[in-house]
Protein backbone atom coordinates (compact mmCIF):
# COMPACT_ATOMS: atom_id res chain seq x y z
CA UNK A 1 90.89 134.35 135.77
CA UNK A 2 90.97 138.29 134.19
CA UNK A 3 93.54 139.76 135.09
CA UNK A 4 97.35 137.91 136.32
CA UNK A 5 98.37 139.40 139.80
CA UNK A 6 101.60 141.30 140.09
CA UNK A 7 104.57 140.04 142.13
CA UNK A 8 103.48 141.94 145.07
CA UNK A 9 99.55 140.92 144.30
CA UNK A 10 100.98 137.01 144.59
CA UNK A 11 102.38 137.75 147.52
CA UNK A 12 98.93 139.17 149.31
CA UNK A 13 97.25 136.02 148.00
CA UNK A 14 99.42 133.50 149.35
CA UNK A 15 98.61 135.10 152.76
CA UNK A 16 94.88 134.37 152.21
CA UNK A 17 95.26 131.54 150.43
CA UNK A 18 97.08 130.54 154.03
CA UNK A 19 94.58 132.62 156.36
CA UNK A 20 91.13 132.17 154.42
CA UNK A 21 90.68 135.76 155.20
CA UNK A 22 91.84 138.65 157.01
CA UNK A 23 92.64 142.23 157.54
CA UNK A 24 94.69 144.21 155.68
CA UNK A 25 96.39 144.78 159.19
CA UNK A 26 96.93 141.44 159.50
CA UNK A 27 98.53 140.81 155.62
CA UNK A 28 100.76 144.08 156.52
CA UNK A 29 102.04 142.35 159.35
CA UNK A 30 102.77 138.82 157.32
CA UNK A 31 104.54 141.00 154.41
CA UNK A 32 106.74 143.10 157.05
CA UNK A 33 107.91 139.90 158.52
CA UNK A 34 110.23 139.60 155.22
CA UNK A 35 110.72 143.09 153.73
CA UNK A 36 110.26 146.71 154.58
CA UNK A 37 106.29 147.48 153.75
CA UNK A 38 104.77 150.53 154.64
CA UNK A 39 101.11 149.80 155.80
CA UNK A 40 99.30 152.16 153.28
CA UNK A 41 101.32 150.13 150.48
CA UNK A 42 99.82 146.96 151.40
CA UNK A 43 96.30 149.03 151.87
CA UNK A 44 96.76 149.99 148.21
CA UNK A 45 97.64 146.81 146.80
CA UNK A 46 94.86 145.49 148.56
CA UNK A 47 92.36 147.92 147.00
CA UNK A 48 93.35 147.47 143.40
CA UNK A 49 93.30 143.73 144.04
CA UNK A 50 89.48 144.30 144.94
CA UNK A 51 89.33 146.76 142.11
CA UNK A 52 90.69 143.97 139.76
CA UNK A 53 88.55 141.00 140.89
CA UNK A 54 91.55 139.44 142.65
CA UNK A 55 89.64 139.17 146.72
CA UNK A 56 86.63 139.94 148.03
CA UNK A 57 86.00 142.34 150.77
CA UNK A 58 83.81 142.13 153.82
CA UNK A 59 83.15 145.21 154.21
CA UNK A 60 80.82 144.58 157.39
CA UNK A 61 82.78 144.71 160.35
CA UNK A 62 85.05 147.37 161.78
CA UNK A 63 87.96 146.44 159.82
CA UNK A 64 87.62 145.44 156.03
CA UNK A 65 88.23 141.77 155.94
CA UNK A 66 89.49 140.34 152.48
CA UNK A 67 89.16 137.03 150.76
CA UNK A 68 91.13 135.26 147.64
CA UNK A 69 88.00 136.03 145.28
CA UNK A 70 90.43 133.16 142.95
CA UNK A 71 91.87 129.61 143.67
CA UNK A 72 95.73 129.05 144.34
CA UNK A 73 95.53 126.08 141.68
CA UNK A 74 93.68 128.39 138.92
CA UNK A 75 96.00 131.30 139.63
CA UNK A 76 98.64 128.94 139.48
CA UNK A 77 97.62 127.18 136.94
CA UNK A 78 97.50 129.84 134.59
CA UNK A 79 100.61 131.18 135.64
CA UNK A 80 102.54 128.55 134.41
CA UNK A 81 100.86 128.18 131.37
CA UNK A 82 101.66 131.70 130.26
CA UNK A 83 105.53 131.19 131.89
CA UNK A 84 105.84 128.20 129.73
CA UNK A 85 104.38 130.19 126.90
CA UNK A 86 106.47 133.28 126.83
CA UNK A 87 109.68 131.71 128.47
CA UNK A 88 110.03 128.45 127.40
CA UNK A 89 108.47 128.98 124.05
CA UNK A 90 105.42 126.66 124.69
CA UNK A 91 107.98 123.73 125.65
CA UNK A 92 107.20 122.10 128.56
CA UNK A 93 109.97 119.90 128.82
CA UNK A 94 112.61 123.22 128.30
CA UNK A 95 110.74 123.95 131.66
CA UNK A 96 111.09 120.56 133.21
CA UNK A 97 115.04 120.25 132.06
CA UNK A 98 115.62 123.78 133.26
CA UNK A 99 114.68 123.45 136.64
CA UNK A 100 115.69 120.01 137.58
CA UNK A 101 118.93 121.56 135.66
CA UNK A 102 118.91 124.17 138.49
CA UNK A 103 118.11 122.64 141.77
CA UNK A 104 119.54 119.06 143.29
CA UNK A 105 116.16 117.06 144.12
CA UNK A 106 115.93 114.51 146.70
CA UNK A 107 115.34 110.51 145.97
CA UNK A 108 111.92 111.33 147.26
CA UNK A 109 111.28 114.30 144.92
CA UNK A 110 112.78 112.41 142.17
CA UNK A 111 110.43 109.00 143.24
CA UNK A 112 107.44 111.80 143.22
CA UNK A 113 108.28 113.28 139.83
CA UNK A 114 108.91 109.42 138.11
CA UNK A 115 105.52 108.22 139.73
CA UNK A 116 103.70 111.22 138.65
CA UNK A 117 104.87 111.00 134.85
CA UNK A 118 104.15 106.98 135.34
CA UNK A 119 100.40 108.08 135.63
CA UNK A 120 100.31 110.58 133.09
CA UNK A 121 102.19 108.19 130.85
CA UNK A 122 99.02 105.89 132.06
CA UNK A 123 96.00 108.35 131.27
């Protein structure tokens, strides 16, 4: 992936990620549903995420229709890897101890979390 998306940029992608595509219209209307967004806002965001490589735009129809142009596991992906980098100084298990340090996970998140390190333990 170039470029990392903002906070706000995240935010428009995990609408598409959800929707496949849509309108920016239809992304205001998902972002107002949690905080005060003014519609040219998310028009702008929206632009400089197509300037930046981020989603694609149909510009066919009546209405621009946009795309994730990148995967949610890439973008996530790489995300993490530069988190872990510049927060955790490259330790993955500072992450790991940190957040299960922070939260109070379930026997069934804890059962997912021991059988996933099982098969890494296995590769």
């Amino acid at each position: 992936m170039q470029e990392k998306p903002t906070a706000a940029e995240l935010e428009v992608l995990a609408i598409l990620w959800e929707m496949g595509e849509a309108s920016v219209r239809q992304v205001h209307e998902q972002l107002s549903q949690d905080k005060e967004t003014g519609y040219t806002t998310t028009l702008k965001i929206m632009q400089n995420m197509h300037g930046k490589g981020l989603v694609n735009r149909d510009e066919k129809r009546r209405s621009h229709v946009y795309a994730a142009a990148v995967s949610q596991q890439d973008t996530q992906e790489s995300l993490v890897k530069t988190f872990i980098r510049k927060a955790f100084g490259g330790s993955t298990n500072k992450l790991v101890m940190q957040a299960l340090g922070q939260s109070e996970p379930s026997k069934e998140e804890i059962e997912e979390i021991r059988a996933f390190l099982d098969k890494m333990e296995n590769k």
